[in-house]
C-alpha atoms as a PDB file:
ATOM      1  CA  UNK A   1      12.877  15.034  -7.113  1.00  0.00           C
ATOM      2  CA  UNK A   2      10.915  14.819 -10.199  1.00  0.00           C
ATOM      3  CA  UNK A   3       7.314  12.680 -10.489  1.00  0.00           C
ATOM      4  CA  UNK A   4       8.965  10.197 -12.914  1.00  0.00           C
ATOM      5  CA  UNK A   5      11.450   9.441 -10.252  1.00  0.00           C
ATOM      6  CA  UNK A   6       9.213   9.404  -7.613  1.00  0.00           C
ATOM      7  CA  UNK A   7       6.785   7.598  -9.131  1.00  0.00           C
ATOM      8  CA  UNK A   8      10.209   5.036 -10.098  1.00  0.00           C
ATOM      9  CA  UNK A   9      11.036   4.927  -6.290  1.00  0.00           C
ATOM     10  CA  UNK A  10       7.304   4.192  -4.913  1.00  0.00           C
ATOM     11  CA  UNK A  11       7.612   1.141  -7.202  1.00  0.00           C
ATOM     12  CA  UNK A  12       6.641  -2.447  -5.861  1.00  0.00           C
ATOM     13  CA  UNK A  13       6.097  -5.947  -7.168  1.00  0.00           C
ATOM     14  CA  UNK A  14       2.364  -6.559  -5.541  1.00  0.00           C
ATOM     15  CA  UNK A  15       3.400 -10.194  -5.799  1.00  0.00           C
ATOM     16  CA  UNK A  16       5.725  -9.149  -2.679  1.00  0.00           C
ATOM     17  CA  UNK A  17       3.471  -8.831  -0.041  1.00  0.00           C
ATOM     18  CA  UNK A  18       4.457  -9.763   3.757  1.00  0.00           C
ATOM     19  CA  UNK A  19       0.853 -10.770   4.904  1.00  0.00           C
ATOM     20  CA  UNK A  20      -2.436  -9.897   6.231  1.00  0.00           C
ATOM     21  CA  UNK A  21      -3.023  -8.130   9.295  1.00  0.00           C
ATOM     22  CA  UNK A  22      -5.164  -5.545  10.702  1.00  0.00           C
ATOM     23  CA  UNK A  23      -3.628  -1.760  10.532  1.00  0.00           C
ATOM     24  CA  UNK A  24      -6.697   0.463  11.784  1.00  0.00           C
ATOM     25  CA  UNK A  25      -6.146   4.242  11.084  1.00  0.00           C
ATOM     26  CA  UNK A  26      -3.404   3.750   8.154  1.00  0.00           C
ATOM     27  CA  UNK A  27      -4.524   4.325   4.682  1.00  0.00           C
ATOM     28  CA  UNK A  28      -4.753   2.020   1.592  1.00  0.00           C
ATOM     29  CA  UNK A  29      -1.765   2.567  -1.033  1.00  0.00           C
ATOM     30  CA  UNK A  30      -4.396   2.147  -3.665  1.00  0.00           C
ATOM     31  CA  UNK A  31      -8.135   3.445  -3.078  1.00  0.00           C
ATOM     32  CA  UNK A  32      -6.843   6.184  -0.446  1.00  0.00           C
ATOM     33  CA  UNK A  33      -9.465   5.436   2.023  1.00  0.00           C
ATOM     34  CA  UNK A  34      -8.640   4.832   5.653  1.00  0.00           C
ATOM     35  CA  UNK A  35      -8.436   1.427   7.254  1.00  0.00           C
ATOM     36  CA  UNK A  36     -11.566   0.471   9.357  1.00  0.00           C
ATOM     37  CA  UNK A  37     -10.258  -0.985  13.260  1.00  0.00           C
ATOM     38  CA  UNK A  38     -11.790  -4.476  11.817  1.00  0.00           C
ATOM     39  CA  UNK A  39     -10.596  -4.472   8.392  1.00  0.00           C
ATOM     40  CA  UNK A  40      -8.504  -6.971   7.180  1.00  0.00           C
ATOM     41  CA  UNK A  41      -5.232  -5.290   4.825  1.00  0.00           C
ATOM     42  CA  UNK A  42      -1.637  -6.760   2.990  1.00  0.00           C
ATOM     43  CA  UNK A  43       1.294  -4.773   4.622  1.00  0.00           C
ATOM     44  CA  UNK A  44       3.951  -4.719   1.911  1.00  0.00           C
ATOM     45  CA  UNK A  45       6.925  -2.543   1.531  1.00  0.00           C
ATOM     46  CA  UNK A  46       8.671   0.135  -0.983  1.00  0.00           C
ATOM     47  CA  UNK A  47      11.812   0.527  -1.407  1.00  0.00           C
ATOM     48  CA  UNK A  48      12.858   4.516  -1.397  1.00  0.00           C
ATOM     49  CA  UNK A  49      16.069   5.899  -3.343  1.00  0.00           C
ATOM     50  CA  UNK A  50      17.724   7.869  -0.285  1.00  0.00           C
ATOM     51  CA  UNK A  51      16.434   5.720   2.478  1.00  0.00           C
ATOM     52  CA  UNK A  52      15.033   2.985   4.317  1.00  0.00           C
ATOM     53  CA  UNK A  53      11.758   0.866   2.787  1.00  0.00           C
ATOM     54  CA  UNK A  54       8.429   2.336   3.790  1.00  0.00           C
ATOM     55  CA  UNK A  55       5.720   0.800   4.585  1.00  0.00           C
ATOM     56  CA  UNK A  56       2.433   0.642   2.399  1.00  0.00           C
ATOM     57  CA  UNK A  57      -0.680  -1.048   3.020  1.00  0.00           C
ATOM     58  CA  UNK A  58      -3.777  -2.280   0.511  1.00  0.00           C
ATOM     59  CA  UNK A  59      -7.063  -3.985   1.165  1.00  0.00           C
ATOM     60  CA  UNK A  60      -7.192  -7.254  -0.373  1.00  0.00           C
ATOM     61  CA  UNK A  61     -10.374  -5.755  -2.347  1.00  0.00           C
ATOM     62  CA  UNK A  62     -10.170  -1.909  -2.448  1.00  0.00           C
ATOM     63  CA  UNK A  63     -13.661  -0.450  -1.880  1.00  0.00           C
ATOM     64  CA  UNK A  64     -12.869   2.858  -2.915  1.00  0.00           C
ATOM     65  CA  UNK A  65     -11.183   1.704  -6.504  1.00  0.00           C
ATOM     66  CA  UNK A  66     -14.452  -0.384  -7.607  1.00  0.00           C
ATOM     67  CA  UNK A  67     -13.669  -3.587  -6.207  1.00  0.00           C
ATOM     68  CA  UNK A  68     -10.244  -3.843  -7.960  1.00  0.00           C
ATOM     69  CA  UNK A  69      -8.558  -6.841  -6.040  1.00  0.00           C
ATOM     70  CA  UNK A  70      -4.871  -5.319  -5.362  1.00  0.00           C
END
């Protein structure tokens, strides 16, 4: 698959996440660092072209992307 299209198929609206919950071990979609066992996250989703939606999640203020809220 090319990176356009992949990049087209990891797509999301960030106004579409499911909630906050606690996902120790997992790593955030946007700063890449891994998820303390006390740190609070948004699960959300992303819809793949050839399968079933996976599973992404972001702190709600990335620490490794300079504070950015996501």
């Amino acid at each position: 698959m090319a990176k356009a299209q992949q990049a087209e198929a990891l797509a999301f609206d960030r106004g579409e996440w499911e909630y906050l919950t606690y996902a120790p071990g997992q790593v955030c979609a946007a700063c890449k660092c891994e998820v303390g066992p006390l740190e609070p996250v948004r699960r959300g989703s992303v819809g793949r072209a050839p399968g079933a939606s996976a599973v992404v999640y972001r702190h709600p203020t990335c620490p490794g992307a300079g504070g950015a809220a996501a």
